[in-house]
PDB file of N, CA and C in Angstrom:
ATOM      1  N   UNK A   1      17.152  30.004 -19.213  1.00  0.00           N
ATOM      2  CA  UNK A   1      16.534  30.338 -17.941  1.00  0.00           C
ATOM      3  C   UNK A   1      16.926  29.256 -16.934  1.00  0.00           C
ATOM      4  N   UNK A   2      17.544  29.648 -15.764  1.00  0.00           N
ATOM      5  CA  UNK A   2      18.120  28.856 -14.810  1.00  0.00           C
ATOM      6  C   UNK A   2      16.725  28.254 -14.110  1.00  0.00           C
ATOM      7  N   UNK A   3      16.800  27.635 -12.963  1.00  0.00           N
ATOM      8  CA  UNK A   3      15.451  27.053 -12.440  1.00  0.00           C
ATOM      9  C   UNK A   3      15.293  28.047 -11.243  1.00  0.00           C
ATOM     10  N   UNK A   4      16.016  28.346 -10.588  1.00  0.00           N
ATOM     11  CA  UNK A   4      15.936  29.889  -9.673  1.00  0.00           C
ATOM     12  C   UNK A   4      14.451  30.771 -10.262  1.00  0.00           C
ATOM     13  N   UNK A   5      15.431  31.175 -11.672  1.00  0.00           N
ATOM     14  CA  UNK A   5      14.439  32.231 -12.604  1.00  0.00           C
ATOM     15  C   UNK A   5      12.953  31.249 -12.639  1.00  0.00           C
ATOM     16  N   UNK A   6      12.712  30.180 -13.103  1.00  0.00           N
ATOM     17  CA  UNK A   6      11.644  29.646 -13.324  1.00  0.00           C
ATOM     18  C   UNK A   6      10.708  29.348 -11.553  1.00  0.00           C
ATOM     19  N   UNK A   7      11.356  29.682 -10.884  1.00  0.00           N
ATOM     20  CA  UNK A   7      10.748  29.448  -9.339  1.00  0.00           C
ATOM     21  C   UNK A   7      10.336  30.730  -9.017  1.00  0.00           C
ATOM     22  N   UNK A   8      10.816  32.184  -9.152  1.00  0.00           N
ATOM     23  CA  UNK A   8      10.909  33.022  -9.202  1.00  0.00           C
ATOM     24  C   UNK A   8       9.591  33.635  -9.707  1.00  0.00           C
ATOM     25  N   UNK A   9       9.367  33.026 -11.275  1.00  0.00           N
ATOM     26  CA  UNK A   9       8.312  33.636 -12.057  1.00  0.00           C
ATOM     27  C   UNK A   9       7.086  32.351 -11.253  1.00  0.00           C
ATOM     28  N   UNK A  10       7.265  31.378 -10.901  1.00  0.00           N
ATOM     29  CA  UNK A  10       5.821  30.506 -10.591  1.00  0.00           C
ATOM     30  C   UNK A  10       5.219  31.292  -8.850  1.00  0.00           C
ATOM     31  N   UNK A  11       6.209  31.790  -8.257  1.00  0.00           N
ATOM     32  CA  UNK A  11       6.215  32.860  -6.986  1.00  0.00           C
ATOM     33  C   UNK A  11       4.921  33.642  -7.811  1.00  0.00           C
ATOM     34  N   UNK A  12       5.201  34.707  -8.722  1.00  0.00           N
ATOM     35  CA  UNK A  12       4.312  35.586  -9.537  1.00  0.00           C
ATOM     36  C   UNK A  12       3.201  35.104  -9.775  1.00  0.00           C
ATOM     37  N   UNK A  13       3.338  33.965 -10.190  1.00  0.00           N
ATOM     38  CA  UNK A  13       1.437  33.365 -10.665  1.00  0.00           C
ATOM     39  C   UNK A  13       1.206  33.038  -9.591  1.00  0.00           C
ATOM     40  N   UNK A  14       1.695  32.448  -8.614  1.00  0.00           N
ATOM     41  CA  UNK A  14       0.965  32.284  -7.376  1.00  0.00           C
ATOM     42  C   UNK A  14       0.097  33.245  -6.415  1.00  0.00           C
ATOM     43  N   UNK A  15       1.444  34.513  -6.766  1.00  0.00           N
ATOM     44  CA  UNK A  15       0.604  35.569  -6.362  1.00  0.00           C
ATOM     45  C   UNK A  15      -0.578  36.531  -6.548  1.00  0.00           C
ATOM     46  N   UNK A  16      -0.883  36.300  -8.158  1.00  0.00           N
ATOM     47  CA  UNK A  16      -1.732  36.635  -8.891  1.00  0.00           C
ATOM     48  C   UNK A  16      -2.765  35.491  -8.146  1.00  0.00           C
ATOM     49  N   UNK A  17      -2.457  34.125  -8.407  1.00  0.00           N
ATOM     50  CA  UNK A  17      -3.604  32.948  -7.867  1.00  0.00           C
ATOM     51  C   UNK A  17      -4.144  33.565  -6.746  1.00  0.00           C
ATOM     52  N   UNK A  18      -3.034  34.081  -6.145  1.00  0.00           N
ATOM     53  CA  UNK A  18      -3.830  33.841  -4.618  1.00  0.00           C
ATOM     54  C   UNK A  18      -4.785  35.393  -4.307  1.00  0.00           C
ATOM     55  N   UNK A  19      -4.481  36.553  -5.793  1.00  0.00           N
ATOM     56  CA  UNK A  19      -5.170  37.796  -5.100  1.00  0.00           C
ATOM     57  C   UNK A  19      -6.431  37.306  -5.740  1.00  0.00           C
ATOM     58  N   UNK A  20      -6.761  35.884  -6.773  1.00  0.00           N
ATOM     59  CA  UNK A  20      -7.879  35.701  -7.512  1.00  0.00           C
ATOM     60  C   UNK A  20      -8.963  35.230  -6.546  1.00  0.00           C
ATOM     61  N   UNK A  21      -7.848  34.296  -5.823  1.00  0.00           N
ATOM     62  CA  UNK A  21      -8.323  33.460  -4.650  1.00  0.00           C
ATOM     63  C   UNK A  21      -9.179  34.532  -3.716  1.00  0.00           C
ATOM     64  N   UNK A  22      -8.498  35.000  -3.294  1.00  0.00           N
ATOM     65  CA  UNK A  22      -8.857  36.182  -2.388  1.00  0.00           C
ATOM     66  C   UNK A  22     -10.593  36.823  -2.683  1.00  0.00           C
ATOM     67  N   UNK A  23     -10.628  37.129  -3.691  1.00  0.00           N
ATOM     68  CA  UNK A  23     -11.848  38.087  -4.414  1.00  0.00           C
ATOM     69  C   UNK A  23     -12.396  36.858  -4.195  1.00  0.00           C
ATOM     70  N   UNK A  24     -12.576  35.657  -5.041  1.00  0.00           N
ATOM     71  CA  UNK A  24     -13.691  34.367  -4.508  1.00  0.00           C
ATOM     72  C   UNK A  24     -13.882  34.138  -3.151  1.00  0.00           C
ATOM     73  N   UNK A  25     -12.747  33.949  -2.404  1.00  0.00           N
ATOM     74  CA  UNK A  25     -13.420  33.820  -1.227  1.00  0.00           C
ATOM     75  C   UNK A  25     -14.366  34.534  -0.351  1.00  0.00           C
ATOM     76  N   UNK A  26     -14.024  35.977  -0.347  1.00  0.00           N
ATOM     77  CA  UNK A  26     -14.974  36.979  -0.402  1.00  0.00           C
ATOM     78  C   UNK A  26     -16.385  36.880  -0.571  1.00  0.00           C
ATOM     79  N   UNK A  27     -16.091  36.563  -2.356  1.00  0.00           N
ATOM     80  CA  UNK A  27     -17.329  36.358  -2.693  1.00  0.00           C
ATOM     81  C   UNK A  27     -18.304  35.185  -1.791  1.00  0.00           C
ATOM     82  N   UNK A  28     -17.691  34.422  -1.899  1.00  0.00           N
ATOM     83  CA  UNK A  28     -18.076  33.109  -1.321  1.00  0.00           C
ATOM     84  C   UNK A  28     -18.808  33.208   0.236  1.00  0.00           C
ATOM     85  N   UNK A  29     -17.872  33.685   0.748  1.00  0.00           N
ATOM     86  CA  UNK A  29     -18.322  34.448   2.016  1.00  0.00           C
ATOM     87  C   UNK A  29     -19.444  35.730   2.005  1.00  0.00           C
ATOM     88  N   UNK A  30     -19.416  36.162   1.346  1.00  0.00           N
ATOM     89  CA  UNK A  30     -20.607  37.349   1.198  1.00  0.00           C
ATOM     90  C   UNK A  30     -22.164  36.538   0.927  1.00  0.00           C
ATOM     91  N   UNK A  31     -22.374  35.550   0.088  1.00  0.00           N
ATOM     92  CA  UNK A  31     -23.239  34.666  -0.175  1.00  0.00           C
ATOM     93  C   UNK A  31     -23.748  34.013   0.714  1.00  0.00           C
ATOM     94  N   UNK A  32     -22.735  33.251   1.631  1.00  0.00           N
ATOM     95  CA  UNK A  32     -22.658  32.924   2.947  1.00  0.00           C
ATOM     96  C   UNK A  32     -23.581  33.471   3.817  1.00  0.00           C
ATOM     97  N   UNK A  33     -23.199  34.384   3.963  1.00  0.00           N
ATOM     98  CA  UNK A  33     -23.879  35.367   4.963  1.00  0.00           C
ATOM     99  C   UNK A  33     -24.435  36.290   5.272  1.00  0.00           C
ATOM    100  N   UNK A  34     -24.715  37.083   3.689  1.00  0.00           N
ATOM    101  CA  UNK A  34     -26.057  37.950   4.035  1.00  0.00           C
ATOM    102  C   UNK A  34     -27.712  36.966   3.461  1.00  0.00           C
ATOM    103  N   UNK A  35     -28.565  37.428   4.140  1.00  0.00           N
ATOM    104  CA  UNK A  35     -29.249  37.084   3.914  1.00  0.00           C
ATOM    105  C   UNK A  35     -30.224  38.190   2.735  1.00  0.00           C
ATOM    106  N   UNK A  36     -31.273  37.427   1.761  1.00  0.00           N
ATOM    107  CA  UNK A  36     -31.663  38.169   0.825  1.00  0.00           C
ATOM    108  C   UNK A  36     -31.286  38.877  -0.230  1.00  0.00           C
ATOM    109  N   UNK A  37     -31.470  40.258  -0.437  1.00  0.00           N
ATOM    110  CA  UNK A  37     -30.347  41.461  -1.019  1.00  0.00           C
ATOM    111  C   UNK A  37     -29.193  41.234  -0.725  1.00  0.00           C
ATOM    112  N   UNK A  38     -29.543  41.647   0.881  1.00  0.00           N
ATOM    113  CA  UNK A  38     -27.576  41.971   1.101  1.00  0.00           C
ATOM    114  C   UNK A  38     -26.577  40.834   0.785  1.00  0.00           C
ATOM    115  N   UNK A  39     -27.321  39.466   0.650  1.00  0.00           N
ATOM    116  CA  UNK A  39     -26.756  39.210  -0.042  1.00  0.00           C
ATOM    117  C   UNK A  39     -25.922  38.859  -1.269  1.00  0.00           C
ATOM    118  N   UNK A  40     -26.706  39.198  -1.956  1.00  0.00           N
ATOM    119  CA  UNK A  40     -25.829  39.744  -3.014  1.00  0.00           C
ATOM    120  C   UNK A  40     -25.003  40.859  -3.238  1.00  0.00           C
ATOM    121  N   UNK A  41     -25.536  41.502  -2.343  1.00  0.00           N
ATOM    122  CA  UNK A  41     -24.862  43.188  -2.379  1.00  0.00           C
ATOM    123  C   UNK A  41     -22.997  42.621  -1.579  1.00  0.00           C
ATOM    124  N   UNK A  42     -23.525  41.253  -0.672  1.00  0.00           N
ATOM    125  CA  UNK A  42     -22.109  41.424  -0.115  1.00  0.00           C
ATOM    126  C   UNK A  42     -21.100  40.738  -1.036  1.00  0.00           C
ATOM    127  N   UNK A  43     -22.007  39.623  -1.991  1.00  0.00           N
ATOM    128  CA  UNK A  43     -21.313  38.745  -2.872  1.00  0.00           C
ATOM    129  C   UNK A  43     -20.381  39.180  -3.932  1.00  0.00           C
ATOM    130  N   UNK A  44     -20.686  40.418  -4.160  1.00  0.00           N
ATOM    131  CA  UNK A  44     -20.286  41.325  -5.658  1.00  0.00           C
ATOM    132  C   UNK A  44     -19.763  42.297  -4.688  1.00  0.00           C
ATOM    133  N   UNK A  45     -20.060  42.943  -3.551  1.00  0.00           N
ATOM    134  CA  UNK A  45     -19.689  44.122  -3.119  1.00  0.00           C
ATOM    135  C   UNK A  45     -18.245  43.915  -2.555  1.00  0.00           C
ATOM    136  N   UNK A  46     -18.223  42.809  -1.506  1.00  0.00           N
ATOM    137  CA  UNK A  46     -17.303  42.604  -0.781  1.00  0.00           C
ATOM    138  C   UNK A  46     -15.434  42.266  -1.777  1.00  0.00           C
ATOM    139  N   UNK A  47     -16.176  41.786  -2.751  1.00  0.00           N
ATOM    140  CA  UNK A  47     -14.721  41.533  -3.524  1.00  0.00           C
ATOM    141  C   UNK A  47     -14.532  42.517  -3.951  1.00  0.00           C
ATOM    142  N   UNK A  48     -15.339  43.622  -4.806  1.00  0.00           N
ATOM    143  CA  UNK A  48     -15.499  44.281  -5.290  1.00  0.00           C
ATOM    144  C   UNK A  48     -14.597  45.713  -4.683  1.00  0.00           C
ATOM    145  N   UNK A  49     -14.779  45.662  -3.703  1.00  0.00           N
ATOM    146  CA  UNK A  49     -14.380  47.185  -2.986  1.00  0.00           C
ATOM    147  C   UNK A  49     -12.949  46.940  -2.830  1.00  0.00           C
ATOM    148  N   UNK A  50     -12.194  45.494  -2.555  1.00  0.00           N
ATOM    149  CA  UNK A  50     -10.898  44.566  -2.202  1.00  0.00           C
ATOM    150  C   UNK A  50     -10.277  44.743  -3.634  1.00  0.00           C
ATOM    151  N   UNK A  51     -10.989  44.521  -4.526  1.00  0.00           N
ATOM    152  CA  UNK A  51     -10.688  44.550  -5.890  1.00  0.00           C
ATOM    153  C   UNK A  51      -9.828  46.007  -6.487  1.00  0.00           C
ATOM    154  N   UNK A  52     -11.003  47.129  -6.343  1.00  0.00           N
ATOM    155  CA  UNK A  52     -10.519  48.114  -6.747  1.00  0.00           C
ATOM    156  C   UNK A  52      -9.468  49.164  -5.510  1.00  0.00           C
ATOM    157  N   UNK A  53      -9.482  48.524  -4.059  1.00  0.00           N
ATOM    158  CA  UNK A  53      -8.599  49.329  -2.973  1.00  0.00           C
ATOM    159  C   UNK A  53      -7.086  48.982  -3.457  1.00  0.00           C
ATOM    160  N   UNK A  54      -7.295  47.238  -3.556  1.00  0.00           N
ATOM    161  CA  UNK A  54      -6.162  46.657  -4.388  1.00  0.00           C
ATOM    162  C   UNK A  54      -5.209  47.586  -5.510  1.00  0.00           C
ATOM    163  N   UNK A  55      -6.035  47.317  -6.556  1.00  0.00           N
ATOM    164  CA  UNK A  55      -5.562  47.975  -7.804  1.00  0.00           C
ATOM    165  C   UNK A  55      -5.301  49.648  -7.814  1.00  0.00           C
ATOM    166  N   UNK A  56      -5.524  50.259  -7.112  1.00  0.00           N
ATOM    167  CA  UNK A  56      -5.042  51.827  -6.662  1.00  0.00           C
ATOM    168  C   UNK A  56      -4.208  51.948  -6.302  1.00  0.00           C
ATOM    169  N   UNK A  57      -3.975  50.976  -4.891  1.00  0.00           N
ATOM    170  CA  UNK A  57      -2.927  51.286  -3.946  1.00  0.00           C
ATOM    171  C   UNK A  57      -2.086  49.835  -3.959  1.00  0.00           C
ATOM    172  N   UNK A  58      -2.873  48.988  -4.364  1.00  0.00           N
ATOM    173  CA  UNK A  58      -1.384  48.044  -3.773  1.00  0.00           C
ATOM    174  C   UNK A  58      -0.990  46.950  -4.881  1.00  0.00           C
ATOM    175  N   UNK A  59      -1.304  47.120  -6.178  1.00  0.00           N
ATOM    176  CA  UNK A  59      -1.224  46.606  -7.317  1.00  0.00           C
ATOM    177  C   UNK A  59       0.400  46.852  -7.551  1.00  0.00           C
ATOM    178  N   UNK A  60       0.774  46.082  -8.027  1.00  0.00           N
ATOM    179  CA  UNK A  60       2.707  46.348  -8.962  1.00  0.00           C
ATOM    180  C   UNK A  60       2.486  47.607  -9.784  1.00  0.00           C
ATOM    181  N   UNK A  61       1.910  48.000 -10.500  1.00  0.00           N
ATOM    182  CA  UNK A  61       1.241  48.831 -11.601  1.00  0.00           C
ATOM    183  C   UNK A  61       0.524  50.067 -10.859  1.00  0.00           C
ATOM    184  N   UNK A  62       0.190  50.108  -9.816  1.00  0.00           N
ATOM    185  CA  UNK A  62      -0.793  51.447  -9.255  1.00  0.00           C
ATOM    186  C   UNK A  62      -0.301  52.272  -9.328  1.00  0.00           C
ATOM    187  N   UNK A  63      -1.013  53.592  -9.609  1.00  0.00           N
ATOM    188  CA  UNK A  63      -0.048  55.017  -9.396  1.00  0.00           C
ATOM    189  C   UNK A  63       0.023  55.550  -8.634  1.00  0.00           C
ATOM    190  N   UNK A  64      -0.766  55.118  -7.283  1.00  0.00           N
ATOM    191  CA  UNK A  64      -0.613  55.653  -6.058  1.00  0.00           C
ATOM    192  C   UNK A  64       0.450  54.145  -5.709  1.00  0.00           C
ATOM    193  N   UNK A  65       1.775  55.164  -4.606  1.00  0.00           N
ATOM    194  CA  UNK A  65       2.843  54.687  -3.833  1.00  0.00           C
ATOM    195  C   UNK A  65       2.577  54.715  -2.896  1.00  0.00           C
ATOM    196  N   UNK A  66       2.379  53.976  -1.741  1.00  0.00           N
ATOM    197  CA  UNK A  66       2.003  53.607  -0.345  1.00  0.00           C
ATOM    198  C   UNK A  66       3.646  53.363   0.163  1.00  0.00           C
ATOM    199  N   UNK A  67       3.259  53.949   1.773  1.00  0.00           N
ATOM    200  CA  UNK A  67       5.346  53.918   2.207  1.00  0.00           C
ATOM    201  C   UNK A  67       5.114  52.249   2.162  1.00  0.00           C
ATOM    202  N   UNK A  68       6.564  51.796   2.680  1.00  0.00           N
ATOM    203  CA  UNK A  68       6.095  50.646   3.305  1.00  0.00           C
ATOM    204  C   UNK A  68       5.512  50.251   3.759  1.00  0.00           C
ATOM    205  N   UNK A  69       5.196  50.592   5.243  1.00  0.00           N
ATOM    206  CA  UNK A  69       4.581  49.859   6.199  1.00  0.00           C
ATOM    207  C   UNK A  69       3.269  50.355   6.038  1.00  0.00           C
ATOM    208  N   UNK A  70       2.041  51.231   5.158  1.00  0.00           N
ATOM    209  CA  UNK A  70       1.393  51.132   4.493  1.00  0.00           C
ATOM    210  C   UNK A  70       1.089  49.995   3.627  1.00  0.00           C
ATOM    211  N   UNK A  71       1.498  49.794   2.880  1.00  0.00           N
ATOM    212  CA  UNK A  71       2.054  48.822   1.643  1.00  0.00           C
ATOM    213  C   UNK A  71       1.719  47.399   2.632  1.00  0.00           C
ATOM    214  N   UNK A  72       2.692  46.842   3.467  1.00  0.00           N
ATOM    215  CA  UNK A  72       2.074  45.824   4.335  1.00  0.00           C
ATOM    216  C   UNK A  72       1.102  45.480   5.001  1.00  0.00           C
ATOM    217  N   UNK A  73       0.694  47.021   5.534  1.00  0.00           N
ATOM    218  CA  UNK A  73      -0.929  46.833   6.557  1.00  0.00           C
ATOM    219  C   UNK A  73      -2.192  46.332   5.039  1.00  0.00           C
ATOM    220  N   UNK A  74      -2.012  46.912   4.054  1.00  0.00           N
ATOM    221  CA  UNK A  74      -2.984  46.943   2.934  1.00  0.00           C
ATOM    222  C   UNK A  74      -2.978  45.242   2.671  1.00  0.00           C
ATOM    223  N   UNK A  75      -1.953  44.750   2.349  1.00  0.00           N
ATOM    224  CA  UNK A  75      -1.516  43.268   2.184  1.00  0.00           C
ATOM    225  C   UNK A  75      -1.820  42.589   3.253  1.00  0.00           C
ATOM    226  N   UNK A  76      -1.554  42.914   4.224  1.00  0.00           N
ATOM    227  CA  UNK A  76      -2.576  41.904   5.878  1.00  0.00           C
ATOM    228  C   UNK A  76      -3.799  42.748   5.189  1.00  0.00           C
ATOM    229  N   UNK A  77      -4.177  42.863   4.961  1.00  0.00           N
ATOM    230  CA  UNK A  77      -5.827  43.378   4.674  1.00  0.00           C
ATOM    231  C   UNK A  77      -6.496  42.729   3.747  1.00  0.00           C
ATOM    232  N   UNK A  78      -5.697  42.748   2.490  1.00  0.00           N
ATOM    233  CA  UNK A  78      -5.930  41.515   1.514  1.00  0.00           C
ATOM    234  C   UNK A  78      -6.141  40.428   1.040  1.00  0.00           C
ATOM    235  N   UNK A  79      -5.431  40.264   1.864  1.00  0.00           N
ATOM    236  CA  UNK A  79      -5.047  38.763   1.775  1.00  0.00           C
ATOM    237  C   UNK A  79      -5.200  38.142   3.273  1.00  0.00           C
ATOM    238  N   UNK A  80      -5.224  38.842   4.740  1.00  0.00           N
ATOM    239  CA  UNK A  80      -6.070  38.258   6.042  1.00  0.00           C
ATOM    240  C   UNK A  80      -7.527  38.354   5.633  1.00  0.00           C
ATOM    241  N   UNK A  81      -8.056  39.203   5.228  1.00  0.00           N
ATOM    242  CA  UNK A  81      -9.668  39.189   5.359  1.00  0.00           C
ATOM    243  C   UNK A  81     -10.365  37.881   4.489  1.00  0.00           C
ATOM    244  N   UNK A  82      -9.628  37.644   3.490  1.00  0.00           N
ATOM    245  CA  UNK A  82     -10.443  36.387   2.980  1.00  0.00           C
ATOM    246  C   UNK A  82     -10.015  34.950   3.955  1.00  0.00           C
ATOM    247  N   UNK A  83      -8.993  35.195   4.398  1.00  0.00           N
ATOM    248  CA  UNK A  83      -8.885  33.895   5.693  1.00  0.00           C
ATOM    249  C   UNK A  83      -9.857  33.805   6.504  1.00  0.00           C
ATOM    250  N   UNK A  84      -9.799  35.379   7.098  1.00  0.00           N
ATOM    251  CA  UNK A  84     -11.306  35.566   7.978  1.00  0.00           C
ATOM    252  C   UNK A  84     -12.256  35.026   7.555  1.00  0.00           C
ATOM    253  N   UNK A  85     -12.394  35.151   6.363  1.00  0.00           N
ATOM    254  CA  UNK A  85     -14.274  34.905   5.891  1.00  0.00           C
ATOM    255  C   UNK A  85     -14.254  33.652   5.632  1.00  0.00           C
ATOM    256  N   UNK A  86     -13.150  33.017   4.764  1.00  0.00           N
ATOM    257  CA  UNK A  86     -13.167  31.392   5.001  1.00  0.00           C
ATOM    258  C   UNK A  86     -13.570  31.321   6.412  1.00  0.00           C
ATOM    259  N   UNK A  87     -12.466  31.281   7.308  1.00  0.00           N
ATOM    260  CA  UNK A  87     -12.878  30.743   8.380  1.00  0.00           C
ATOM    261  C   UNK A  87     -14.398  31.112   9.055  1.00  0.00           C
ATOM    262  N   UNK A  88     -14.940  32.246   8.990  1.00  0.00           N
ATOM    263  CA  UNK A  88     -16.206  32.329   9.827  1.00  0.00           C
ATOM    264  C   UNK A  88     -17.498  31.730   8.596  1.00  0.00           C
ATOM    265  N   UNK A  89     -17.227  31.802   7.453  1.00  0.00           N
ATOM    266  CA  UNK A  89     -17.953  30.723   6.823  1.00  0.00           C
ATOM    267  C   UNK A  89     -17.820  29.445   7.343  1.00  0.00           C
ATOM    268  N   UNK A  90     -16.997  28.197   8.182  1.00  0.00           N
ATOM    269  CA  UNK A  90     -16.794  27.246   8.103  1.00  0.00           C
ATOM    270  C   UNK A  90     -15.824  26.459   7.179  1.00  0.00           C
ATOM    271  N   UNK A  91     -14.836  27.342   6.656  1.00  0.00           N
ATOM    272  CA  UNK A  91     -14.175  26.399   5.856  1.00  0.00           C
ATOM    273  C   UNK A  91     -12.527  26.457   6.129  1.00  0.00           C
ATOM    274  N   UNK A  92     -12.886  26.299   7.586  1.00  0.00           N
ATOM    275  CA  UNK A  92     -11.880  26.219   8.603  1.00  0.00           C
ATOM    276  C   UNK A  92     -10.306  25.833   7.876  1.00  0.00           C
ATOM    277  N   UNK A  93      -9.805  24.858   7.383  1.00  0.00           N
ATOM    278  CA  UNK A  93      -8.491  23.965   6.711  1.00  0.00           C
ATOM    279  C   UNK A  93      -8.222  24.851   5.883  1.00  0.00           C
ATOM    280  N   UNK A  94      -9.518  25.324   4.369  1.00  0.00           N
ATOM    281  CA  UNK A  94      -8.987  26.251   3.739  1.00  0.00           C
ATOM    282  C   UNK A  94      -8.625  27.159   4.071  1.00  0.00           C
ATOM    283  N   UNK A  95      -9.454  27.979   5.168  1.00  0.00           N
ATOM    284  CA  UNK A  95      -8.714  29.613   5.806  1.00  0.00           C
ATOM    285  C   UNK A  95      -7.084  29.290   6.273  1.00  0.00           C
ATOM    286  N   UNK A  96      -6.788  28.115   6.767  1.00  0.00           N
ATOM    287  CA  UNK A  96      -5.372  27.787   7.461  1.00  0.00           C
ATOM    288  C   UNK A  96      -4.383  27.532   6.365  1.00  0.00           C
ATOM    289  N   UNK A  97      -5.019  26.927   5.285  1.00  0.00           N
ATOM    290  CA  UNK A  97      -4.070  26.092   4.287  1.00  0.00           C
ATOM    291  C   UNK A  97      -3.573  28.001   3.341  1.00  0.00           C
ATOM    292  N   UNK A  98      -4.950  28.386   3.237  1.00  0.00           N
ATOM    293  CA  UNK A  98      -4.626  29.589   2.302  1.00  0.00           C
ATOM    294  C   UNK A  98      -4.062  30.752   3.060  1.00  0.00           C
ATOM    295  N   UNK A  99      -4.332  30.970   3.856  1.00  0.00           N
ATOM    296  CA  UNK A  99      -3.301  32.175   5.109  1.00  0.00           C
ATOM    297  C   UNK A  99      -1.667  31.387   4.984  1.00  0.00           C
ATOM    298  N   UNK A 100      -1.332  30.342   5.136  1.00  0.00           N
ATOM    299  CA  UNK A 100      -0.101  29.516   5.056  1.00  0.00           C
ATOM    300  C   UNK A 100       0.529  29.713   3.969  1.00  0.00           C
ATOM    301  N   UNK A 101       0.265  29.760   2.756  1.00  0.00           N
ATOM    302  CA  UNK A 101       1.017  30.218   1.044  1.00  0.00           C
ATOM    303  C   UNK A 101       0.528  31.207   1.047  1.00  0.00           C
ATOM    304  N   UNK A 102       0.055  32.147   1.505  1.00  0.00           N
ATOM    305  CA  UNK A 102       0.222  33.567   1.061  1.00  0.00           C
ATOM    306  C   UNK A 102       1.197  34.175   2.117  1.00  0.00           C
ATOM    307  N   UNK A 103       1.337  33.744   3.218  1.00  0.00           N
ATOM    308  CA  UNK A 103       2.642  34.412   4.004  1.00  0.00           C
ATOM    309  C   UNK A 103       4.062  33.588   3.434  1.00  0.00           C
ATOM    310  N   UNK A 104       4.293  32.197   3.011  1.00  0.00           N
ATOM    311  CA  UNK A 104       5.129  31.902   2.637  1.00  0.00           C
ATOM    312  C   UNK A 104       5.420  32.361   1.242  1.00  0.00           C
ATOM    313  N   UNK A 105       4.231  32.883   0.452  1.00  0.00           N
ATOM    314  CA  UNK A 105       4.497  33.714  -0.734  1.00  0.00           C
ATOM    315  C   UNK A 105       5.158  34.906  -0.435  1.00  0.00           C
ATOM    316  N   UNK A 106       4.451  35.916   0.185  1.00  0.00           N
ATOM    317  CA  UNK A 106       5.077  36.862   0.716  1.00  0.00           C
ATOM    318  C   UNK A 106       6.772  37.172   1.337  1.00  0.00           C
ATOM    319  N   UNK A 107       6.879  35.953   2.066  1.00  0.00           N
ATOM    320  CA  UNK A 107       7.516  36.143   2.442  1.00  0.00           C
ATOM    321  C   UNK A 107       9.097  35.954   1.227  1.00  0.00           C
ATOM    322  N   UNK A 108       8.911  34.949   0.100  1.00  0.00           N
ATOM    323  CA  UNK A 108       9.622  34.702  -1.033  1.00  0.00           C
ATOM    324  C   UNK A 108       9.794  36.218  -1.720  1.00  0.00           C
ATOM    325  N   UNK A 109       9.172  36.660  -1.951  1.00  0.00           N
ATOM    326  CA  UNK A 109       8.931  38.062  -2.739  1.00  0.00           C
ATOM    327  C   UNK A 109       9.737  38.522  -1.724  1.00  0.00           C
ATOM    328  N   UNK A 110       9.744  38.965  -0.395  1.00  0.00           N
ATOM    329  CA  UNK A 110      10.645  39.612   0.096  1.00  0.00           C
ATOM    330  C   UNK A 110      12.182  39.617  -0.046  1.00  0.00           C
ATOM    331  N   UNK A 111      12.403  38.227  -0.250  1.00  0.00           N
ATOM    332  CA  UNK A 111      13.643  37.740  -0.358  1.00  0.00           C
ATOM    333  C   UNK A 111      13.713  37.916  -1.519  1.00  0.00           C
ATOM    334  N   UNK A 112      13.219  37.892  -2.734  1.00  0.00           N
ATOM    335  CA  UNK A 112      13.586  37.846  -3.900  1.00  0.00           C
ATOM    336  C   UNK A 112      13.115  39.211  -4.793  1.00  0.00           C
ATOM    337  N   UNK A 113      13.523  40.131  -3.694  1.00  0.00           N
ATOM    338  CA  UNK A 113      12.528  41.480  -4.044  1.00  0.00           C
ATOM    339  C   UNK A 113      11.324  41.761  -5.555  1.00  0.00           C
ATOM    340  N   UNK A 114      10.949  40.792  -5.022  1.00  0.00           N
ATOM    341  CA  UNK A 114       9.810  40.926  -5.956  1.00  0.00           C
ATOM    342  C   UNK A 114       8.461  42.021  -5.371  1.00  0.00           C
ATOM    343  N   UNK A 115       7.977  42.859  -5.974  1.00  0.00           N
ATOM    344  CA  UNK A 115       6.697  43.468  -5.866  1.00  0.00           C
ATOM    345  C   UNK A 115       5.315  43.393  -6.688  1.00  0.00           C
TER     346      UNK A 115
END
């Protein structure tokens, strides 16, 4: 295995990291900010709904095919909304630091047609 190939496959876990990332922050943010019930309802709900829209439509593995530019709006959806919620939680650096490697992830996968 050349080191290309080994950069290639750490691209993949990153991307997995970062859809894990994603669902926590969510979570994190849902806790945040409902108060009472809803909050919990948003803590479990909010990843939850990201979780399974994910795995239908925009998973490597889904059996529903989204065109492209489908396929991208779903991914700004994914992976922007937990920036959002970092950031309107207050955790300003992380929303910037984690929006920053998931477009430079993205953008690797493009080049290295990875899906």
């Amino acid at each position: 295995m050349n080191l290309l190939s080994l950069i290639k496959i750490l691209n993949l876990m990153l991307r997995f990291s970062l859809e894990l990332f994603a669902l926590g922050s969510l979570a994190y943010w849902g806790s945040q900010t409902g108060k009472g019930s809803m909050r919990v309802l948003l803590a479990i709900g909010s990843p939850l709904i990201v979780a399974v829209v994910w795995g239908v439509f925009g998973s490597p593995r889904s059996h529903v095919q989204l065109s492209t530019s489908m396929h991208m709006l779903l991914e700004l959806l994914v992976f922007g909304l937990p920036s959002v919620a970092l950031y309107t939680s207050g955790k300003h650096s992380l929303a910037i630091i984690y929006i920053t490697v998931a477009i430079i992830n993205r953008i690797l996968m493009y080049i290295w047609q990875q899906r």
